[in-house]
Protein backbone atom coordinates (compact mmCIF):
# COMPACT_ATOMS: atom_id res chain seq x y z
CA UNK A 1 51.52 -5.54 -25.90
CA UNK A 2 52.15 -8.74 -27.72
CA UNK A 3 55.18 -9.94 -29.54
CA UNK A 4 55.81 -12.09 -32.01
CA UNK A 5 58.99 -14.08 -33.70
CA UNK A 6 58.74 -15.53 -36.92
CA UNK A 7 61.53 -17.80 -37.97
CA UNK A 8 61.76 -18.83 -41.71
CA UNK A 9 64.63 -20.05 -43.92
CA UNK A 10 65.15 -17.10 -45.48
CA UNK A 11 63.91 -14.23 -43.27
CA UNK A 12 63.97 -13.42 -39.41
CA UNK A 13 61.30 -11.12 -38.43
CA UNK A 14 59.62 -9.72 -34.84
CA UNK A 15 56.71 -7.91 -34.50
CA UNK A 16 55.55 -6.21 -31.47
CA UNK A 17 52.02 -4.95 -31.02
CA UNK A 18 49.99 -2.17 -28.41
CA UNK A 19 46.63 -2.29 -27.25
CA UNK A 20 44.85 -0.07 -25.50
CA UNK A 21 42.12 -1.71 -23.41
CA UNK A 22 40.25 -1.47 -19.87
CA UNK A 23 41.50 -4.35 -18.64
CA UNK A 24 43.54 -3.69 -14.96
CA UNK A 25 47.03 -3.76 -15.13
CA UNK A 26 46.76 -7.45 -13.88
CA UNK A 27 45.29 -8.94 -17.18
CA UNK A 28 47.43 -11.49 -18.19
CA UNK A 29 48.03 -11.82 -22.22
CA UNK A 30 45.88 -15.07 -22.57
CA UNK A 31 42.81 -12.15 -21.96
CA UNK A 32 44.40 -9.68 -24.71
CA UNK A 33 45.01 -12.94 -27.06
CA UNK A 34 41.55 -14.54 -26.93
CA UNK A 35 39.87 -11.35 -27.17
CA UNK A 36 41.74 -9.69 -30.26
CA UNK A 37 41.17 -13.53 -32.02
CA UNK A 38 37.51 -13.36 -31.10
CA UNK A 39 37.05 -10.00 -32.56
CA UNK A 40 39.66 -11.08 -35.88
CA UNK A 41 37.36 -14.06 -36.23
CA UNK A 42 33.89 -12.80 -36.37
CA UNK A 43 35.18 -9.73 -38.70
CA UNK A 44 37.01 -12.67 -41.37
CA UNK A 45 33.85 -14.50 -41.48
CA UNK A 46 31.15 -11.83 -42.26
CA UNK A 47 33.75 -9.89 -44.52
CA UNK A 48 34.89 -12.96 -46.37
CA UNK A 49 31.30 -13.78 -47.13
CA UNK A 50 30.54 -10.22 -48.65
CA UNK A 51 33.45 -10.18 -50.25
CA UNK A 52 33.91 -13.63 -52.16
CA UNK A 53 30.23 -14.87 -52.35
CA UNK A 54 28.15 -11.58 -52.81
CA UNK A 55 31.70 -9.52 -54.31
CA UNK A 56 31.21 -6.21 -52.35
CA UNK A 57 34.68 -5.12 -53.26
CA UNK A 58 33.85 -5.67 -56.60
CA UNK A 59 30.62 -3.20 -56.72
CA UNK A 60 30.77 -0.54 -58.96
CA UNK A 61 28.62 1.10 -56.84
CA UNK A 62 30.12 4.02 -54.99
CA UNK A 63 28.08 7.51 -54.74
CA UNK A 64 25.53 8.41 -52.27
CA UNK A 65 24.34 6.20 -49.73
CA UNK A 66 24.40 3.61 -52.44
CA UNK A 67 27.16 1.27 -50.61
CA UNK A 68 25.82 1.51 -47.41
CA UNK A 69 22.10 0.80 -48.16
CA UNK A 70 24.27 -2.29 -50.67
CA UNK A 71 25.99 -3.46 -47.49
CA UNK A 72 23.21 -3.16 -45.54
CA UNK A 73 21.16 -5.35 -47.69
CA UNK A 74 23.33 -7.64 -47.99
CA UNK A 75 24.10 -8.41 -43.74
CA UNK A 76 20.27 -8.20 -43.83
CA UNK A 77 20.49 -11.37 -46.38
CA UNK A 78 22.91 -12.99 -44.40
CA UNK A 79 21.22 -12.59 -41.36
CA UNK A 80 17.57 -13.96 -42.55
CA UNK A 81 19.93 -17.04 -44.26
CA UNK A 82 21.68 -17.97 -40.79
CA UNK A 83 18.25 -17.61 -38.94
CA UNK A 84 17.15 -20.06 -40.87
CA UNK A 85 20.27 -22.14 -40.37
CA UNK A 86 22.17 -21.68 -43.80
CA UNK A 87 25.98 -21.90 -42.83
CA UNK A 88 27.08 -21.76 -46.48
CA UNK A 89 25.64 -18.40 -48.39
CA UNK A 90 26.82 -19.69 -52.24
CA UNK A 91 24.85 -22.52 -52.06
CA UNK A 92 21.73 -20.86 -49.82
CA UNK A 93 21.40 -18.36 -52.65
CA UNK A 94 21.85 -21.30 -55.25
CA UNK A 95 18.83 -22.78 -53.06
CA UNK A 96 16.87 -20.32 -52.64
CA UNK A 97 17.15 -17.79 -55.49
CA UNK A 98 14.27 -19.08 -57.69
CA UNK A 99 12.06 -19.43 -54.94
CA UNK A 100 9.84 -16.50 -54.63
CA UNK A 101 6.98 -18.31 -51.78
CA UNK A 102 10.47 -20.17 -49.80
CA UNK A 103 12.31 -16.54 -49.90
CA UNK A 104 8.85 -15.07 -48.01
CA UNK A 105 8.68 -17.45 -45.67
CA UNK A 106 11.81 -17.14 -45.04
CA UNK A 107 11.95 -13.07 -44.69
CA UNK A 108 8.58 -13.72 -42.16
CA UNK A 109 9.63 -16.43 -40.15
């Protein structure tokens, strides 16, 4: 369980959170914390880069398979991009979009 206070000038609020987890009864809530911001964290980044820079939300796509092969594609993209150590997808696909031979080598390495 975790609870939290939030104090503004306007508005008092307290939120108060379960989890259901393995952990013995021991686990203190530094273990719940660092685990539920290490999940939160890894889900932001990879959604926030479908989203803004290759605008899944805004597909039109939506019968069928079609969004899931689209999705898939498109963490298959990422991937190949951060294998070959491109932290920033706008400007990788800026990069590497017109380049048929550096996209191959890429894809094979």
């Amino acid at each position: 369980m975790v609870r939290r206070k939030t104090i503004t000038k306007t508005k008092r609020t307290k939120e108060t959170a379960y989890f259901i987890s393995s952990l013995p009864p021991t686990a203190n809530a530094k273990i719940f914390y660092e685990g539920i911001r290490s999940h939160w964290r890894i889900e932001n980044g990879l959604h926030y880069v479908k989203d803004v820079t290759f605008k899944e939300d805004q597909s039109r796509i939506r019968t069928g398979n079609s969004p899931q092969n689209k999705s898939l594609i498109i963490d298959i993209i990422i991937n190949i991009f951060r294998k070959n150590n491109y932290t920033n997808m706008a400007q990788a696909i800026r990069l590497v979009g017109n380049d048929i031979k550096l996209m191959w080598k890429m894809i094979i390495a």
